[in-house]
Structures are given as structure tokens and as C-alpha cells.
N, C-alpha and C. Protein backbone atom coordinates (compact mmCIF):
# COMPACT_ATOMS: atom_id res chain seq x y z
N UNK A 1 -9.10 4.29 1.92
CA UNK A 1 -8.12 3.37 2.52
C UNK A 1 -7.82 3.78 3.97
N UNK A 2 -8.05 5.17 4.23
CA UNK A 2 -7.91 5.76 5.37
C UNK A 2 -8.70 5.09 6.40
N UNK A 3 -9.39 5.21 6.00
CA UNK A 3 -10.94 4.96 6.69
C UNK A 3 -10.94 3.45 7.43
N UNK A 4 -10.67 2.35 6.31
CA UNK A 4 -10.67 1.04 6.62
C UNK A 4 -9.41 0.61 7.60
N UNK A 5 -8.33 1.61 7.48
CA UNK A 5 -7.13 1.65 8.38
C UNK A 5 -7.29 1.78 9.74
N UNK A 6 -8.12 2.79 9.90
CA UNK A 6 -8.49 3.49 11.17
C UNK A 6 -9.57 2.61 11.76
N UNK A 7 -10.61 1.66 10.88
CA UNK A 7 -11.70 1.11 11.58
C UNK A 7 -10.94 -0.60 11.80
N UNK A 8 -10.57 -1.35 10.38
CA UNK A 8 -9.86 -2.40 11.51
C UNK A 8 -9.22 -2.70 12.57
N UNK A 9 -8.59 -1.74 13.34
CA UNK A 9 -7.80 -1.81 14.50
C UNK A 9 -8.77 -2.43 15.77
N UNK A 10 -9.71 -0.95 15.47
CA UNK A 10 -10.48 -0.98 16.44
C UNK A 10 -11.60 -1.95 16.39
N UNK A 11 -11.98 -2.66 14.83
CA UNK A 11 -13.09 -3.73 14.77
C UNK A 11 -12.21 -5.31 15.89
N UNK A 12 -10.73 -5.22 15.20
CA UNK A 12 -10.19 -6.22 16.25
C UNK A 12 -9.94 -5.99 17.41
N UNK A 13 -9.80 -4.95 17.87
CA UNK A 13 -9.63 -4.36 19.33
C UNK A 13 -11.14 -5.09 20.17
N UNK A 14 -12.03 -4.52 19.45
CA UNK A 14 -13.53 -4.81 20.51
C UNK A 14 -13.85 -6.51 20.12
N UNK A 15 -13.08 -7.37 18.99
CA UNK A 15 -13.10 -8.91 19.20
C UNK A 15 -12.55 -9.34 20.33
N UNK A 16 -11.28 -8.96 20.33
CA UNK A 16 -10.19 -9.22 21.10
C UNK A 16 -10.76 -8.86 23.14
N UNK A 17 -11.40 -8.01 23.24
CA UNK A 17 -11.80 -7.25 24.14
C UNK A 17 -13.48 -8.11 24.77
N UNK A 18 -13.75 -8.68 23.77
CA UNK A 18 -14.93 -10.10 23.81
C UNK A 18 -14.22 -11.25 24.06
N UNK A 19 -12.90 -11.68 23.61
CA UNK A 19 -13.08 -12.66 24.16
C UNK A 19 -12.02 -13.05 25.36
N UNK A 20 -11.44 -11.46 25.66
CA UNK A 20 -11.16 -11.14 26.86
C UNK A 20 -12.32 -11.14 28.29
N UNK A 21 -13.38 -10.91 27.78
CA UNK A 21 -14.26 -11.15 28.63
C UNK A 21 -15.02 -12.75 28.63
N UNK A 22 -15.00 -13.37 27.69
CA UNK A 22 -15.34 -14.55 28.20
C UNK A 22 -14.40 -15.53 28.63
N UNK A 23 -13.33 -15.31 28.26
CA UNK A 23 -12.47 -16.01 28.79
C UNK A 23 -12.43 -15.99 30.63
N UNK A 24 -12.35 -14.73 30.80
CA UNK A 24 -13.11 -14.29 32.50
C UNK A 24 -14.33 -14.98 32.88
């Protein structure tokens, strides 16, 4: 549970961070 805690953040971080760049 740890694991999946620690990796969704960051799986939405680098979406979020995509479509921060196309939006540019």
C-alpha cells in the first residue's frame, strides 16, 4: 500500500506536468 502511495502522486505529477507542457 506503501508503495502505490508513494507512486500515484508522482504517476499524476508527470500527467499533470504533460499537459502543462502542451498547453504551452
Amino acid at each position: 500500500m506503501k508503495i502505490v502511495a508513494i507512486k500515484l502522486p508522482r504517476f499524476l505529477s508527470n500527467i499533470i506536468k504533460k499537459i502543462k507542457r502542451v498547453k504551452k
